[in-house]
Protein backbone atom coordinates (compact mmCIF):
# COMPACT_ATOMS: atom_id res chain seq x y z
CA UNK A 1 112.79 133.71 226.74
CA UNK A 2 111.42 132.74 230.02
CA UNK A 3 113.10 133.16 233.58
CA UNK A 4 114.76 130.17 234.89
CA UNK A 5 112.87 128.27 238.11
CA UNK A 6 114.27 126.18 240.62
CA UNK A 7 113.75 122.53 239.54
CA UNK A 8 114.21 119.16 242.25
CA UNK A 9 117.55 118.87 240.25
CA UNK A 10 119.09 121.52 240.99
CA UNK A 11 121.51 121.84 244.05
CA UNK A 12 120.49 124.45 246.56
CA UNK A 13 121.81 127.67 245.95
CA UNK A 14 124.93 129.17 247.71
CA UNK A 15 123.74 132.30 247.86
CA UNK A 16 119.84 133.53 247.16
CA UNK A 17 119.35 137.19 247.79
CA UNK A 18 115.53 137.68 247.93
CA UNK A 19 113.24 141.13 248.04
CA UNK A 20 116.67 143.54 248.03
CA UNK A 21 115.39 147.28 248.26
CA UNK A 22 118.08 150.47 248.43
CA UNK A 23 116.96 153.81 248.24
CA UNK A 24 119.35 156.69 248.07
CA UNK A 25 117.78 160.08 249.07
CA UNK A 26 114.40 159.13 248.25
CA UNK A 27 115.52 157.35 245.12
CA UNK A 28 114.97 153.66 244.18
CA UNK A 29 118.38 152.23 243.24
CA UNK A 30 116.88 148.40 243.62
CA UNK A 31 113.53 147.84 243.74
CA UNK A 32 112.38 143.85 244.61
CA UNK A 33 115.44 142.49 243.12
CA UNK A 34 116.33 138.66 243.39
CA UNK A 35 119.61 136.94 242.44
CA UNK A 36 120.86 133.25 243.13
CA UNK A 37 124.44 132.15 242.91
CA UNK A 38 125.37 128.00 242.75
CA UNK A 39 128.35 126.20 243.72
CA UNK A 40 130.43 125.66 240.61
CA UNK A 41 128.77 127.78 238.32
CA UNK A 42 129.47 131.44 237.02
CA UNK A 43 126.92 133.61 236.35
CA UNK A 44 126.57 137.07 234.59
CA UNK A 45 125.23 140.23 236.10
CA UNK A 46 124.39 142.07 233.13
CA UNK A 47 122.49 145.49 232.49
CA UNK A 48 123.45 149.03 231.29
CA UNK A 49 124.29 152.00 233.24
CA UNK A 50 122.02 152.94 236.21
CA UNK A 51 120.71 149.53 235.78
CA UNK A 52 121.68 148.55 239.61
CA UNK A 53 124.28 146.04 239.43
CA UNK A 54 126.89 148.05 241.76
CA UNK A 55 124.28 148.53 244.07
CA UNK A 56 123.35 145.19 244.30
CA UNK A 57 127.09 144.43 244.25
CA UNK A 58 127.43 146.71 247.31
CA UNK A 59 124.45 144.76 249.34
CA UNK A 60 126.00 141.51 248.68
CA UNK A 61 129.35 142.07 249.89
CA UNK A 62 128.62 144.73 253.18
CA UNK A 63 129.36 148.30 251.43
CA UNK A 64 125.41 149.06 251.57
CA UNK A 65 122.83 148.01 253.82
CA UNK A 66 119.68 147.01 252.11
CA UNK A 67 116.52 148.44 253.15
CA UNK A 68 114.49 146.05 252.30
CA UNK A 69 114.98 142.02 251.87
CA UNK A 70 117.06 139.13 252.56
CA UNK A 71 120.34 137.41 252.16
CA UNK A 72 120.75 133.97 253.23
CA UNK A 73 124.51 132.17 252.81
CA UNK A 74 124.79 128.29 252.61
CA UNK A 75 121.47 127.84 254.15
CA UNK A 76 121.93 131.20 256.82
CA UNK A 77 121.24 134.25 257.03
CA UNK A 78 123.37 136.53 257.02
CA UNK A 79 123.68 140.32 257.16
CA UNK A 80 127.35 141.61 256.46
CA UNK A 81 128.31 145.20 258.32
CA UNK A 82 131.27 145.42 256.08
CA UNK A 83 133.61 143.98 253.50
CA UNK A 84 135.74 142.40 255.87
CA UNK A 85 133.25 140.32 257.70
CA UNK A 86 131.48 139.29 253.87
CA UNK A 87 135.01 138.10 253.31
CA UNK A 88 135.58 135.95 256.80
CA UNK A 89 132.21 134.50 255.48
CA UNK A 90 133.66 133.68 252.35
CA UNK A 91 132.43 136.40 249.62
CA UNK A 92 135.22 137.94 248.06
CA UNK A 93 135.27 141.04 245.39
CA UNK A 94 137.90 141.81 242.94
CA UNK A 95 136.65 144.99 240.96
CA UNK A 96 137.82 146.17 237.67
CA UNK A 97 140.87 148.44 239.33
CA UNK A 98 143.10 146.63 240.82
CA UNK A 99 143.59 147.81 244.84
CA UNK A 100 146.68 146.13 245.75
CA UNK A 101 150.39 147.87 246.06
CA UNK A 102 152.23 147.97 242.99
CA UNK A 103 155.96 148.41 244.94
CA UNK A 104 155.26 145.19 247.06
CA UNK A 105 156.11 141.79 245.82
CA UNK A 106 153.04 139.51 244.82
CA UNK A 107 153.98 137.37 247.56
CA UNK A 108 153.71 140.32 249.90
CA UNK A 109 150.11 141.11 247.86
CA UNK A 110 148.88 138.37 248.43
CA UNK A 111 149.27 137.96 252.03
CA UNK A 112 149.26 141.74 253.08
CA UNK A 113 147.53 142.14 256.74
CA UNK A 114 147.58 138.35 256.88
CA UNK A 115 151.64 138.06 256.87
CA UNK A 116 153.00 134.92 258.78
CA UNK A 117 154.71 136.20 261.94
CA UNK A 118 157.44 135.21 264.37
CA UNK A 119 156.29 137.67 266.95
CA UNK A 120 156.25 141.30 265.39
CA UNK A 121 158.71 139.97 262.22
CA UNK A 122 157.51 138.92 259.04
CA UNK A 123 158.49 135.62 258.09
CA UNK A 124 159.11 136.14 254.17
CA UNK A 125 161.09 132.83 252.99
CA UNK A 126 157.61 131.55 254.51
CA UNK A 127 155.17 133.72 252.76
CA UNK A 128 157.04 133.68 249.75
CA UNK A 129 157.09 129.62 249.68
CA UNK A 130 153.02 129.93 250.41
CA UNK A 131 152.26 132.26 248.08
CA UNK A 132 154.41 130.08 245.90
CA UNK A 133 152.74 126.91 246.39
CA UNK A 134 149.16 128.94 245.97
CA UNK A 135 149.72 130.02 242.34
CA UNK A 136 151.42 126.63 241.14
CA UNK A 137 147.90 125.31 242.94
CA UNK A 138 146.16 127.47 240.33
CA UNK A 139 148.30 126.42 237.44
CA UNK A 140 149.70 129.93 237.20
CA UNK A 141 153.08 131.03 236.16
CA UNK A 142 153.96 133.83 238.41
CA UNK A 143 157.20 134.50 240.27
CA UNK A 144 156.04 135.58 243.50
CA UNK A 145 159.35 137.80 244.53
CA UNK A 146 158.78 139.93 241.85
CA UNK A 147 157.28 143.35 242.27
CA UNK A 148 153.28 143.63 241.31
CA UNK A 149 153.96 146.85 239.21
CA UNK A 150 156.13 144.93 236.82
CA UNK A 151 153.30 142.76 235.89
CA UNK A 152 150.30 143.58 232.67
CA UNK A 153 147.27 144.45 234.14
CA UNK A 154 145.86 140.79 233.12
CA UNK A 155 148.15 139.19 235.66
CA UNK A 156 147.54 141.94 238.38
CA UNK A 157 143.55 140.87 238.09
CA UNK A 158 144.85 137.15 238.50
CA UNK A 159 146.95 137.92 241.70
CA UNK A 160 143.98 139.51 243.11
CA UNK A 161 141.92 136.51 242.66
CA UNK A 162 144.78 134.21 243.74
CA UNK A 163 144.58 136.89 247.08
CA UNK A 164 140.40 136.30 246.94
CA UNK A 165 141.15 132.49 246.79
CA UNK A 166 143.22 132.12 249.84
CA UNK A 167 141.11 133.94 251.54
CA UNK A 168 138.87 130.80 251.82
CA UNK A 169 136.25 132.37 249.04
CA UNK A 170 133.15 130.28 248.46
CA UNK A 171 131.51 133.08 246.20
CA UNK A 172 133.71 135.35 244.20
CA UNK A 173 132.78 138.51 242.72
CA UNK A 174 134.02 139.73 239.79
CA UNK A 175 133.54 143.38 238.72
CA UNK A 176 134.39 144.16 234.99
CA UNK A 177 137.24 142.38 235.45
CA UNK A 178 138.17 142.12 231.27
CA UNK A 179 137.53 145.86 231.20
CA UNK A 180 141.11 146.35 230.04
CA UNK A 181 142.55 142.77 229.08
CA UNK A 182 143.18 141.97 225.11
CA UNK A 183 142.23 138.21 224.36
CA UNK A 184 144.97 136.24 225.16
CA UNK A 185 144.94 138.03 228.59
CA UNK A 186 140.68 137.23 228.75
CA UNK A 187 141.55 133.33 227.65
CA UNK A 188 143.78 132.96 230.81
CA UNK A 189 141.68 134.75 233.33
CA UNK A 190 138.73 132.08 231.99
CA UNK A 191 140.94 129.42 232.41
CA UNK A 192 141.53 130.38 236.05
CA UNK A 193 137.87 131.10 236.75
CA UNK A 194 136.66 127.61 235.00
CA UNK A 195 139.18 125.86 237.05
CA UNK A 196 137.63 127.79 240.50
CA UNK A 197 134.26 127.00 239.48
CA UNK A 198 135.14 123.35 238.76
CA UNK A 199 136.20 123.28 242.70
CA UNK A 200 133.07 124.38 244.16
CA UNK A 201 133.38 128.50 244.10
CA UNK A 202 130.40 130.38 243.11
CA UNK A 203 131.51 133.20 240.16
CA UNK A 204 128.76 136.29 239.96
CA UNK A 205 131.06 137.54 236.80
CA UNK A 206 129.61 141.23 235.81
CA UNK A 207 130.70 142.31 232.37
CA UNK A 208 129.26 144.73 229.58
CA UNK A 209 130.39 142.40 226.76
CA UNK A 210 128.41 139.81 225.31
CA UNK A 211 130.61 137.14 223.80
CA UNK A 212 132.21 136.82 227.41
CA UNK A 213 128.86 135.83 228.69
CA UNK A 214 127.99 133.26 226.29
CA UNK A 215 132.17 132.07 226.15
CA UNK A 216 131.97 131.27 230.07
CA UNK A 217 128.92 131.94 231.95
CA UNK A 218 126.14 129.11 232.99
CA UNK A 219 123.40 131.74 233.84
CA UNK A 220 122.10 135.12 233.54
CA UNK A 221 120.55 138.09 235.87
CA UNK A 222 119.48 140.93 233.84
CA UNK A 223 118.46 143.99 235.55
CA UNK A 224 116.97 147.02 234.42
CA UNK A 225 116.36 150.66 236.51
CA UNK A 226 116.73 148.79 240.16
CA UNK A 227 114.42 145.45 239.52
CA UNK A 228 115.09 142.45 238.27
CA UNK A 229 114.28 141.44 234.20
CA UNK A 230 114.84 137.58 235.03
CA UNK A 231 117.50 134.77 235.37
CA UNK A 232 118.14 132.74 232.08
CA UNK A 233 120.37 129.67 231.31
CA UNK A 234 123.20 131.21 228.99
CA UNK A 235 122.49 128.00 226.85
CA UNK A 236 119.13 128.98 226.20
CA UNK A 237 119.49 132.37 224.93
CA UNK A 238 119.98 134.21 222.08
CA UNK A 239 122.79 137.41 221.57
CA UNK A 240 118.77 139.06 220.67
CA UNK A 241 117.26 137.72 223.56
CA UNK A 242 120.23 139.19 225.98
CA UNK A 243 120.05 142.69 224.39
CA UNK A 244 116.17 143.04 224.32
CA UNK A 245 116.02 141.92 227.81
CA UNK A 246 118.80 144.67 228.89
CA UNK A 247 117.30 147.27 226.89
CA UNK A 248 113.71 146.90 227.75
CA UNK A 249 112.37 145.44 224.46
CA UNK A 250 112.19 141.72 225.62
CA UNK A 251 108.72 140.36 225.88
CA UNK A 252 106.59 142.19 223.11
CA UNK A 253 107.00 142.27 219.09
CA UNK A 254 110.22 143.90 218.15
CA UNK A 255 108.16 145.40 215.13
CA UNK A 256 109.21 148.27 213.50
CA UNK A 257 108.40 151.32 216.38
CA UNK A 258 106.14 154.23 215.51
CA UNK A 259 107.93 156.72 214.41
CA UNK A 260 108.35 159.22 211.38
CA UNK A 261 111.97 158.70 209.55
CA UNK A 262 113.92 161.61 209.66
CA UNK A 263 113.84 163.63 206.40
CA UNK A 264 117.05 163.17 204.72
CA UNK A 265 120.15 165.40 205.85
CA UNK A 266 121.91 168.08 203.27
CA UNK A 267 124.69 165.55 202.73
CA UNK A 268 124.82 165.79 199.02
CA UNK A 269 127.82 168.09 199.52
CA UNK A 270 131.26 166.75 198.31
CA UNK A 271 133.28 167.72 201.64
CA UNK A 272 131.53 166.25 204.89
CA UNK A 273 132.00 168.88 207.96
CA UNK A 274 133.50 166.09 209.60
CA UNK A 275 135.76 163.20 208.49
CA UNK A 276 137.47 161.20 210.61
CA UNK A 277 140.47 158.49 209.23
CA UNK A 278 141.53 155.36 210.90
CA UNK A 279 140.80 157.11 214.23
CA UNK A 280 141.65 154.95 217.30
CA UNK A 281 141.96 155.21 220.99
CA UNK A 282 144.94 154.31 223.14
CA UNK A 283 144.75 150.84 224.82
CA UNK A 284 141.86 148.55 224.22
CA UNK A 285 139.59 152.28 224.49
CA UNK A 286 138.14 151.73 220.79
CA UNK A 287 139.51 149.97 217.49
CA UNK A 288 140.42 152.51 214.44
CA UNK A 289 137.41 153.52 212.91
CA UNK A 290 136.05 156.26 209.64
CA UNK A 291 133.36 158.50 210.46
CA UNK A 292 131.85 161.22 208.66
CA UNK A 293 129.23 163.70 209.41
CA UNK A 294 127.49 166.42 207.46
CA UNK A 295 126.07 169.69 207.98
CA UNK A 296 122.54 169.15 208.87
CA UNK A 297 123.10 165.34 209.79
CA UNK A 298 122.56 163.70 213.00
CA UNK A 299 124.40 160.49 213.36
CA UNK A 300 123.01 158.47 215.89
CA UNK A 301 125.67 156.15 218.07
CA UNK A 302 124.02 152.96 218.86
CA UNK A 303 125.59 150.14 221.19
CA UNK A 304 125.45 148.47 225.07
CA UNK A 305 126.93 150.10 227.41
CA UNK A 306 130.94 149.57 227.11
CA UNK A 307 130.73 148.96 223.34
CA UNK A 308 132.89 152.14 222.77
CA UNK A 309 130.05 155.05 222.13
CA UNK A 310 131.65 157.72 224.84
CA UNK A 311 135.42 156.99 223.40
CA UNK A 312 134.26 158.07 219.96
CA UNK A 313 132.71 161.06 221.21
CA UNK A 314 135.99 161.59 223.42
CA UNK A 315 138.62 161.30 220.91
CA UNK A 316 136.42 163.59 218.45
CA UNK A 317 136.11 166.05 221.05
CA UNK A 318 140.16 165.96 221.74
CA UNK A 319 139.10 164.43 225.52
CA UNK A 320 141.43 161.80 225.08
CA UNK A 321 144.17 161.53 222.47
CA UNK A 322 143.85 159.19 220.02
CA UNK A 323 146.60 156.19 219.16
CA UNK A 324 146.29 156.57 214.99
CA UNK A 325 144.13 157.98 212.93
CA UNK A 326 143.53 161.98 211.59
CA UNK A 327 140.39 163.81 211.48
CA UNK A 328 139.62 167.16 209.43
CA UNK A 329 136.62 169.69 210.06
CA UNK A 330 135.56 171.00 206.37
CA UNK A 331 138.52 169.71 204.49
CA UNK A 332 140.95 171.22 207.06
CA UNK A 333 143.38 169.05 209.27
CA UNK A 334 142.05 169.58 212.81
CA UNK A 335 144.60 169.21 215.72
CA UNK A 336 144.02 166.22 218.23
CA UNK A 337 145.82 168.27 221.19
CA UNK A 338 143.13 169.11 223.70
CA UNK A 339 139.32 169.98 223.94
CA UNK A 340 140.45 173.63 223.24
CA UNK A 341 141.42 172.88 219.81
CA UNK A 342 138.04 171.16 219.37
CA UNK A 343 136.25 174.13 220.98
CA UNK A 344 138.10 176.38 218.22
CA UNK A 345 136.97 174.16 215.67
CA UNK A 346 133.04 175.13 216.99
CA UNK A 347 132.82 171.42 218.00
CA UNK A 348 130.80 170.85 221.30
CA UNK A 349 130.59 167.71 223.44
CA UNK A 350 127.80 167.27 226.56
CA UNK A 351 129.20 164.11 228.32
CA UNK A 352 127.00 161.85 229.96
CA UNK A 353 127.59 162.10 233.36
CA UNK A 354 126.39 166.11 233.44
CA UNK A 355 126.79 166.14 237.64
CA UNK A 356 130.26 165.34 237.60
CA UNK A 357 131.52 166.30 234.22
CA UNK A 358 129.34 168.61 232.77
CA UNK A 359 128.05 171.24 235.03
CA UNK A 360 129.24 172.95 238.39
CA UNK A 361 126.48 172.16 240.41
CA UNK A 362 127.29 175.32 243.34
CA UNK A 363 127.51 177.74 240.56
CA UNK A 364 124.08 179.30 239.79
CA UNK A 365 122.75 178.91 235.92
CA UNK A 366 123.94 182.25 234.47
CA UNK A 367 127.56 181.49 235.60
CA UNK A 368 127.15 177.63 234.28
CA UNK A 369 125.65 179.01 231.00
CA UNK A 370 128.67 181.30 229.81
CA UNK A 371 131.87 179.00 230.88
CA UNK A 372 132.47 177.38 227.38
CA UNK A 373 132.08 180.99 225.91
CA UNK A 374 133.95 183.03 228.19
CA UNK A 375 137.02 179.74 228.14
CA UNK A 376 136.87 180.22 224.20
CA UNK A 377 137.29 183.89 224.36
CA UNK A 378 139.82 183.87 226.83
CA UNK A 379 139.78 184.82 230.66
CA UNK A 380 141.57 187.42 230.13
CA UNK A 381 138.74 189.48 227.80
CA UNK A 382 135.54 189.38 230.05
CA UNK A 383 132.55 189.10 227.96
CA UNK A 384 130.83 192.23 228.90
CA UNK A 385 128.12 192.80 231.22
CA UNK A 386 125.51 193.26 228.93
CA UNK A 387 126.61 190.70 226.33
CA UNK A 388 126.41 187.94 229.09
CA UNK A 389 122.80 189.21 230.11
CA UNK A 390 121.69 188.85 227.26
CA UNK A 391 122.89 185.25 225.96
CA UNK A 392 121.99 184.10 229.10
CA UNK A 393 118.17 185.16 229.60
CA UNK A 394 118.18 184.04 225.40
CA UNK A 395 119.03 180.85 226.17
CA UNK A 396 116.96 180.55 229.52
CA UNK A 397 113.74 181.63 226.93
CA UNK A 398 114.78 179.52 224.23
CA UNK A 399 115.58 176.26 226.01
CA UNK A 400 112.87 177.27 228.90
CA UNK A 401 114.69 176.48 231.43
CA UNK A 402 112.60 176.45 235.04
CA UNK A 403 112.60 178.06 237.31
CA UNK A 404 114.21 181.06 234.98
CA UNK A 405 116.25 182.72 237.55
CA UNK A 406 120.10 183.37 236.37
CA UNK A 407 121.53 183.62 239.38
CA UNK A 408 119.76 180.19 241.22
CA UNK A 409 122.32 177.59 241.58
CA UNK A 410 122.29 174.41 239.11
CA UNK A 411 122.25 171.93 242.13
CA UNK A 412 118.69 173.33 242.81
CA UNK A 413 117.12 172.91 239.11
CA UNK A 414 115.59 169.66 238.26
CA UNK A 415 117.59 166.82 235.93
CA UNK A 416 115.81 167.91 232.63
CA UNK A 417 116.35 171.64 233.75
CA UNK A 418 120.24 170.78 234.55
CA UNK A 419 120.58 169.22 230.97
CA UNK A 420 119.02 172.28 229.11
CA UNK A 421 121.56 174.74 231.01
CA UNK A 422 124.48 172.44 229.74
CA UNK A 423 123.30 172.11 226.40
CA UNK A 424 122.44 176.13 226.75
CA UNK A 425 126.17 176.46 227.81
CA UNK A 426 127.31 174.90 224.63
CA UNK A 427 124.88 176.32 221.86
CA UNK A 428 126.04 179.59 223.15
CA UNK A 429 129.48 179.03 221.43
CA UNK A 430 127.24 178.14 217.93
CA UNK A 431 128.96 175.15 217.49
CA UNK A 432 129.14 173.29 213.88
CA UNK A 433 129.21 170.26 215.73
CA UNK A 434 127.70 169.37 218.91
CA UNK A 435 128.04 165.97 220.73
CA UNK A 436 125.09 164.95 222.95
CA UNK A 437 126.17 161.75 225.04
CA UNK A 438 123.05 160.32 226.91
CA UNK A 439 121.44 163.70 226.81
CA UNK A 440 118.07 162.62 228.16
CA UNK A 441 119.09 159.86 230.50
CA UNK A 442 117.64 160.48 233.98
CA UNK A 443 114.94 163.34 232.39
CA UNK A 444 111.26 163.36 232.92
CA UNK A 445 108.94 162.81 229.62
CA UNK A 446 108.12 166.50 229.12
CA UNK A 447 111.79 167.51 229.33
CA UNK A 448 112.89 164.00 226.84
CA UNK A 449 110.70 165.48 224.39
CA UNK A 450 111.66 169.70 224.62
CA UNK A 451 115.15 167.94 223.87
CA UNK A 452 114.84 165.66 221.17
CA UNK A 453 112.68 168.35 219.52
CA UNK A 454 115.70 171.02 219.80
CA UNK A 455 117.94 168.25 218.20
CA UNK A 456 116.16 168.01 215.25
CA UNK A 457 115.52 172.15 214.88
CA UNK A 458 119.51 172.09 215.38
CA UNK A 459 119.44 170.07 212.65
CA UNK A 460 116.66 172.11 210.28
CA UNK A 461 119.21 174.92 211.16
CA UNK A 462 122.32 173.43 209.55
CA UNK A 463 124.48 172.27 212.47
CA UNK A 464 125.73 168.66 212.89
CA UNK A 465 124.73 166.15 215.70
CA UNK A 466 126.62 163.32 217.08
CA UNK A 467 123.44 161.57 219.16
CA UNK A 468 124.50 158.98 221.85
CA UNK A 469 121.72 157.06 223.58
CA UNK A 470 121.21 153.62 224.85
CA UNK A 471 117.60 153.64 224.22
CA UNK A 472 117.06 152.43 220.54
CA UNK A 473 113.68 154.01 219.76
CA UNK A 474 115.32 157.22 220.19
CA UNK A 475 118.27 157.17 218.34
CA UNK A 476 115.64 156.01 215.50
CA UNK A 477 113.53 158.78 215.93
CA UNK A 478 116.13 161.52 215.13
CA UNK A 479 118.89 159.63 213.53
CA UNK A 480 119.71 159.92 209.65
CA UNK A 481 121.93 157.48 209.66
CA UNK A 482 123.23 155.01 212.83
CA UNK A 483 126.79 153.88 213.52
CA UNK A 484 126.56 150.24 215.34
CA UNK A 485 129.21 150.04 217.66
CA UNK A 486 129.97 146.45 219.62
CA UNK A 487 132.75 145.74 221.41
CA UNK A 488 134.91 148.87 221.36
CA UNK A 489 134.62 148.27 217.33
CA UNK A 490 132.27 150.28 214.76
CA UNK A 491 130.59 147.04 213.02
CA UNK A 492 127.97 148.85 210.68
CA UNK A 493 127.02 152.14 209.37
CA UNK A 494 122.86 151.83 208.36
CA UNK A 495 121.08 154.77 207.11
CA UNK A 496 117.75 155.32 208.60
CA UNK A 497 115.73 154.32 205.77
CA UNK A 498 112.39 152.26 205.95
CA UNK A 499 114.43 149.13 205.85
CA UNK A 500 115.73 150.07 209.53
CA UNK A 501 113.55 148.74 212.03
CA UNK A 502 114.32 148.83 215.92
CA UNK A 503 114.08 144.53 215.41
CA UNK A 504 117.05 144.92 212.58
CA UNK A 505 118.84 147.53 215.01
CA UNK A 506 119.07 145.46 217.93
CA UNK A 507 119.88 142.38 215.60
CA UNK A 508 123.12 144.29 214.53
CA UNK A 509 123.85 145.30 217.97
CA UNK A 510 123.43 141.54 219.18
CA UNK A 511 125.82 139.64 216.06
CA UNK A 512 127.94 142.91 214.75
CA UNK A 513 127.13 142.29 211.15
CA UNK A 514 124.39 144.01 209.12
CA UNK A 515 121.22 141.87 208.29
């Protein structure tokens, strides 16, 4: 798979973005990164979380300043302070949540803060008639007096493009825009972006799923922690190629990894700790799915970013309620009400994002430590003094958490430190179950390895893991058995045998059917 070059065919590009650095508080969110954007064409930004495509989103359209590099626009250069002046020079965004006013008319959407006037009145038979004549342009079938809010989501992402459109757009920017669209609602925003493309406008079309890119997309940008992996022609590459370039496996032998295969789990027992029936998630979150996990078992989640891995560990964890489906903890109906009811079921979940969901960074490590077990004991019946002393310098020992002061506040503790005080807060409660989501994203070596070691003693010990991570050699390592989600579907259930190699993994991943 090799990146794409400029050839004397090719027209010049409408937008080339050379050399873009961004650092955030010392951090490297791009690094070098490159990205070139032709009339008529629509091309993917692709990459999993952290991977730098809002950032470079950002830079593009005047939300960040880059620190480094270049943008140059039909041949000039250009430097945009803010949204507004990226869209008088013709670079338009329309982002996955829609920001337009569901009580106003589409008409009135359309043209809001651009409404024709007759001194300080609106002129409404006239903006209706434009807007009017502007979606019957676009082959749409929209009745402009009617209110946004009474419109499917599909056809609110289409009235913001329509918007985008009249606002002269020459490059238009779409951020996970089929996030929440079914097919038929996909097919018609494709027909609406082939038709822009075939009049000139320049698509960058970011998306987590991979049959969208090869359904409508001429080219490729992969990036991958801040810098850029390469540009491809879509026509040239593989569903493989695609997922070893995003995941960091492109461009060496996708041999079997070194690795010893996790000895088999104590799943001989007739009744699974967990079972889970036709379980599905509300909207287009996840298709109904059967799962079952075993004392002693760690089932490893594997899938791209978007392909439904968090929703299964939210609906297990009663995070979101499900649409269908049952699930029962030792033979026993479990209740799908709240986390609470999972909690009281000994099921644990550490979500991904442990800044913002997990942990409260401004309280200090002893108070972080003992929230899940005080909230299942109740606020009412303090855990006493010398109870919570003593879990909490355990668990500062066991997981050795640094520096180990109880009372220093979390914000202050390193990212592998962080994640050992929320996984600390959770095996406090001596969960049956405990869900790890992305528990060593963002960790340093030393700290990856203290935790994937304590996942498989958990395991030694009896108690169940649920192991979400994007990176593939991982979920190998500890894994009995993998669940291959793609799409917001589970495809395959393989059992971490000799026959599973990380090449047969990712080959799953990249088609959805088991070779």
């Amino acid at each position: 798979m090799d990146d794409a070059t400029t050839s004397a065919a090719d027209p010049a590009p409408l937008v080339r973005m050379t050399g873009i650095g961004k650092r955030f508080a010392g951090v490297a969110a791009l690094s070098g990164v490159d990205l070139r954007l032709f009339p008529g064409e629509i091309h993917a930004l692709v990459g999993e979380n952290g991977a730098g495509k809002s950032t470079l989103i950002k830079v593009l359209t005047g939300l960040h300043t880059a620190d480094t590099g270049a943008i140059v626009l039909d041949g000039a250069p250009v430097r945009f302070s803010g949204p507004q002046q990226a869209q008088r020079a013709g670079v338009s965004t329309v982002y996955q949540e829609v920001n337009l006013c569901p009580n106003l008319s589409v008409a009135e959407n359309i043209y809001i803060g651009r409404e024709p006037r007759r001194g300080r009145l609106i002129r409404f038979r006239a903006m209706r008639r434009a807007a009017a004549g502007l979606v019957a342009r676009l082959h749409l079938d929209i009745d402009v007096t009617a209110p946004l809010g009474s419109y499917s989501p599909a056809i609110q992402q289409l009235i913001a493009i329509v918007r985008a459109v009249d606002l002269d757009a020459r490059v238009l920017v779409l951020d996970e825009p089929t996030s929440s669209l079914d097919s038929g609602e996909v097919a018609q925003l494709f027909t609406l972006m082939r038709r822009l493309a075939a009049d000139g406008v320049a698509i960058l079309f970011v998306t987590h799923f991979l049959d969208q890119i090869f359904a409508i997309c001429d080219r490729a940008t992969v990036l991958r922690n801040g810098t850029r992996v390469g540009e491809y022609p879509v026509a040239e590459l593989t569903h493989k190629d695609l997922v070893a370039a995003m995941l960091g496996t492109a461009l060496r032998a996708l041999d079997e990894i070194e690795r010893e295969h996790p000895e088999p789990a104590a799943e001989t027992r007739d009744t699974p700790l967990l079972r889970a029936e036709n379980l599905g998630g509300r909207g287009n979150s996840v298709a109904p799915f059967d799962l079952t996990v075993h004392e002693g078992e760690v089932v490893g989640l594997a899938g791209l970013l978007g392909s439904g891995r968090t929703e299964v560990a939210r609906l297990l964890f009663g995070a979101d309620r499900p649409a269908s489906g049952s699930i029962t903890m030792a033979g026993t109906p479990m209740p799908l009400r709240s986390p609470r009811a999972a909690i009281a079921q000994r099921i644990a979940f550490c979500p991904e994002d442990r800044k913002t969901q997990g942990l409260v960074l401004d309280l200090s490590v002893r108070e972080n430590i003992l929230l899940a077990a005080q909230a299942a004991r109740g606020w009412s019946r303090p855990i006493p003094a010398r109870q919570r002393t003593e879990l909490v310098l355990e668990y500062i020992a066991a997981l050795r958490i640094t520096p180990p002061d109880p009372d220093i506040a979390v914000k202050f503790l390193s990212g592998g430190n962080q994640q050992k005080v929320l996984l600390a807060r959770w095996l406090v409660t001596r969960p049956r179950l405990l869900i790890l989501d992305e528990p060593t994203r963002g960790i340093d070596i030393g700290a990856k390895a203290e935790i994937q070691r304590l996942v498989m003693s958990l395991s030694a010990d009896g108690m169940a893991v649920l192991f979400i991570s994007a990176e593939l050699e991982e979920v190998l390592r500890l894994s009995h058995k993998v669940e291959v989600l793609r799409d917001r579907r589970l495809v395959a259930e393989l059992p971490n045998d000799a026959t599973l190699t990380l090449d047969r993994l990712m080959e799953t991943i990249a088609s959805g059917t088991v070779s």
